[in-house]
Protein backbone atom coordinates (compact mmCIF):
# COMPACT_ATOMS: atom_id res chain seq x y z
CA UNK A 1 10.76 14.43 -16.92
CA UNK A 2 11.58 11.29 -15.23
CA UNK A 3 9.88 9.13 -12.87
CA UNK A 4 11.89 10.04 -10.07
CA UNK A 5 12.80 13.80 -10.93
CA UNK A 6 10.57 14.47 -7.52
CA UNK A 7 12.69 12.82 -5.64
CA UNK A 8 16.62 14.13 -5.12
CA UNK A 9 18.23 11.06 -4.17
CA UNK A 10 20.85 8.72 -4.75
CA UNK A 11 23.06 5.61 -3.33
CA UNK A 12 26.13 8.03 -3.48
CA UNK A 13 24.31 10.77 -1.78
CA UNK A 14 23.19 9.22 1.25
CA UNK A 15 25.38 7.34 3.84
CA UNK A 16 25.83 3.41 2.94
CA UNK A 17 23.46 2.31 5.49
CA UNK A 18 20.62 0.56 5.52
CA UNK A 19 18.40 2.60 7.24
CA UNK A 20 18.85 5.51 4.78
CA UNK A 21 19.21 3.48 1.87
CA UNK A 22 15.37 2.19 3.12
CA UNK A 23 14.33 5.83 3.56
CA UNK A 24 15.86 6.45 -0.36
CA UNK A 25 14.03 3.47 -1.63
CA UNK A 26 10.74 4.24 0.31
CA UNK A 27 10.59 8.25 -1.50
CA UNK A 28 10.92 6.41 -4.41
CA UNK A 29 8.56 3.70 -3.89
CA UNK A 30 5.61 6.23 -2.60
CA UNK A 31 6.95 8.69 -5.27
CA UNK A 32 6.18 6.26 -7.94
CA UNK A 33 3.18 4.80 -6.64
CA UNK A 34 1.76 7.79 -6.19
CA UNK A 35 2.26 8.77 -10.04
CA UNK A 36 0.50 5.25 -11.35
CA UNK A 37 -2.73 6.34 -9.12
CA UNK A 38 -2.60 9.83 -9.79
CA UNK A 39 -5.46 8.82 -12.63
CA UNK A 40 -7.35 7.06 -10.52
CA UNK A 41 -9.92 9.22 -8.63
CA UNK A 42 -8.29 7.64 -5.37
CA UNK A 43 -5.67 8.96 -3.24
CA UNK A 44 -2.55 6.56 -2.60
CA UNK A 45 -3.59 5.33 1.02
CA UNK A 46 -7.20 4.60 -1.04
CA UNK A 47 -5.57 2.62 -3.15
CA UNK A 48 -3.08 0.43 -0.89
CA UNK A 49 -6.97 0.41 1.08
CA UNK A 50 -8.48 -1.35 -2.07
CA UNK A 51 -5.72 -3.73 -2.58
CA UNK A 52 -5.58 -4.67 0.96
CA UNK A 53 -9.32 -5.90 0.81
CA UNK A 54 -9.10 -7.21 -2.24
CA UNK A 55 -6.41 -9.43 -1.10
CA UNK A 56 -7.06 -10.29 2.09
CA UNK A 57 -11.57 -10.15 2.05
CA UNK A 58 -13.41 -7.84 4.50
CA UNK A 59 -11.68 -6.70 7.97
CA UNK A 60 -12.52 -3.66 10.39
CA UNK A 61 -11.33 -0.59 10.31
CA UNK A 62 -8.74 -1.16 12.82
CA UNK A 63 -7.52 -4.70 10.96
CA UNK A 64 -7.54 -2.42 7.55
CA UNK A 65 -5.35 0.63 9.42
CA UNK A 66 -2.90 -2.44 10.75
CA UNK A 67 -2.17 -3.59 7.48
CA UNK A 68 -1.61 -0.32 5.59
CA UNK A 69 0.46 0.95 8.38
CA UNK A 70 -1.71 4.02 8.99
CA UNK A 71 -2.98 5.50 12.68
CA UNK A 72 -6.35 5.05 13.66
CA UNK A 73 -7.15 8.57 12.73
CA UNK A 74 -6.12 8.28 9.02
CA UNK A 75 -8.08 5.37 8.55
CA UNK A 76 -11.15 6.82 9.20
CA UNK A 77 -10.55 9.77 6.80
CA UNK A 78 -9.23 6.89 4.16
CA UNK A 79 -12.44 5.08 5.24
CA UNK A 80 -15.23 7.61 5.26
CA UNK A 81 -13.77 9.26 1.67
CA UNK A 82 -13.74 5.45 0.45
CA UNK A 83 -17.21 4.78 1.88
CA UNK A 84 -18.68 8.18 0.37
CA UNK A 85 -17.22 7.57 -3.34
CA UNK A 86 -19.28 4.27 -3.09
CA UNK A 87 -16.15 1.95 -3.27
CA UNK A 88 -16.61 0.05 0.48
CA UNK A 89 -19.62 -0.38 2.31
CA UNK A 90 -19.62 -0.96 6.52
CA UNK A 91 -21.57 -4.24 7.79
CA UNK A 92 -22.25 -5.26 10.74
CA UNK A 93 -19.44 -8.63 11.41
CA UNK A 94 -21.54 -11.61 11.68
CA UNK A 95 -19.11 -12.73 14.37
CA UNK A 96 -19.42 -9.82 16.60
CA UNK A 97 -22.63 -7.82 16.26
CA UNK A 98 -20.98 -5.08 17.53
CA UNK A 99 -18.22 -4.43 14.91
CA UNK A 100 -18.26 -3.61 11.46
CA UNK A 101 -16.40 -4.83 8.59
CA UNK A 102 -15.42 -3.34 5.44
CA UNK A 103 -16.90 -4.70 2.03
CA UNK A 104 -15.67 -3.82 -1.22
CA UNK A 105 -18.92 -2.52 -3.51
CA UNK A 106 -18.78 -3.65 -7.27
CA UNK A 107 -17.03 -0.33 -8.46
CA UNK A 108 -15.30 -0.73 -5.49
CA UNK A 109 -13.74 -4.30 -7.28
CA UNK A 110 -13.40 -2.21 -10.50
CA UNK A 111 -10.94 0.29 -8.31
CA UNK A 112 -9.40 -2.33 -6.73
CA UNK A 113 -7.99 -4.18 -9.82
CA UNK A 114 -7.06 -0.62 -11.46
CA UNK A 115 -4.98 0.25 -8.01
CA UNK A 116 -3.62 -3.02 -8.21
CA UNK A 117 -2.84 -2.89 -11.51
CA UNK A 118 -0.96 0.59 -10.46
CA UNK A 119 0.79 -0.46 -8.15
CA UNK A 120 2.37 -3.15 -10.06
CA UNK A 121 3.35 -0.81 -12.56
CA UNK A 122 5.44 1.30 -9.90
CA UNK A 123 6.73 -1.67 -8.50
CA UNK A 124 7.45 -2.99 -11.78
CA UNK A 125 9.48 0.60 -12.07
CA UNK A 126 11.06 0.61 -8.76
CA UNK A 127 12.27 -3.07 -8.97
CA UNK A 128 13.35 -2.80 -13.13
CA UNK A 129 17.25 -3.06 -12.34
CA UNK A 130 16.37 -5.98 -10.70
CA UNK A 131 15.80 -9.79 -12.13
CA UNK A 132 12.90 -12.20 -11.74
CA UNK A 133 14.93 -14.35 -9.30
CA UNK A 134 16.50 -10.99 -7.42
CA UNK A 135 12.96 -9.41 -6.95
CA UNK A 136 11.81 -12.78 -5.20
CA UNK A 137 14.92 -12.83 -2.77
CA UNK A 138 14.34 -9.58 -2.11
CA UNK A 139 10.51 -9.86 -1.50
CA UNK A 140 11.22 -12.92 0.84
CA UNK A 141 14.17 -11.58 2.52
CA UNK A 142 12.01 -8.34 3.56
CA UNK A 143 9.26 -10.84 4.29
CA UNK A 144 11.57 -12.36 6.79
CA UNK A 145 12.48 -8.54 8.26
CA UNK A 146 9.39 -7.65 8.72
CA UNK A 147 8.22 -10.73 10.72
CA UNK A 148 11.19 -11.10 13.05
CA UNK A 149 10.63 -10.35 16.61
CA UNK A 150 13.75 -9.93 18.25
CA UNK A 151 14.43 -11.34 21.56
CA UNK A 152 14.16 -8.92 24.56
């Protein structure tokens, strides 16, 4: 079987634009990732979760949801099943007494490097017709997409 088998797609069988070629690429990407943390004891939203704080340090819930690209209401089911497994604790943000941010636990580090190192693996996959110096232009050039704000 091969990594993609899952997913029935191809350059040739979608139209040569990019908006499907993104869609093609994006079943593949989630198709692959979701292999490497299949293992894991963490479902792939738990995972990109993990990374996120271990990348970036604590952050609410809403910061966290932001950055993963989920809804508020997934987060808190990605939250609470991350909180109960014993991988993130919630305290109180020394800034603002109010809110809470999320805190990786120690297994909750241990997780994080493991869905790191999983997600590098299906990257590694997705990206393995690619060079070095092609993955970094392509990394920076969707950098650059994702940040522009076009004028109204």
């Amino acid at each position: 079987m091969g990594v993609w088998d899952d997913v029935q797609v191809s350059a040739h069988s979608v139209p040569p634009r990019l908006s499907f070629l993104l869609v093609a690429l994006h079943a593949r990407a989630r198709s692959g990732v979701e292999q490497q943390v299949s293992g894991l004891d963490v479902a792939p939203k738990q995972a990109a979760s993990l990374v996120c704080l271990g990348e970036y340090g604590p952050m609410s819930q809403q910061e966290l949801g932001r950055r993963i690209g989920v809804d508020r209401t997934t987060v808190v089911a990605v939250v609470d099943g991350l909180e109960h497994a014993g991988l993130i604790e919630r305290r109180r943000n020394a800034a603002d007494r109010r809110a809470y941010a999320l805190h990786l636990t120690a297994e909750g580090r241990r997780h994080q490097r493991a869905a790191a190192d999983a997600i590098d693996r299906a990257e590694g996959q997705l990206l393995g017709p690619l060079g070095a110096e092609e993955r970094d232009q392509l990394l920076t050039l969707l950098a650059r997409l994702v940040d522009w704000e076009p004028a109204e």
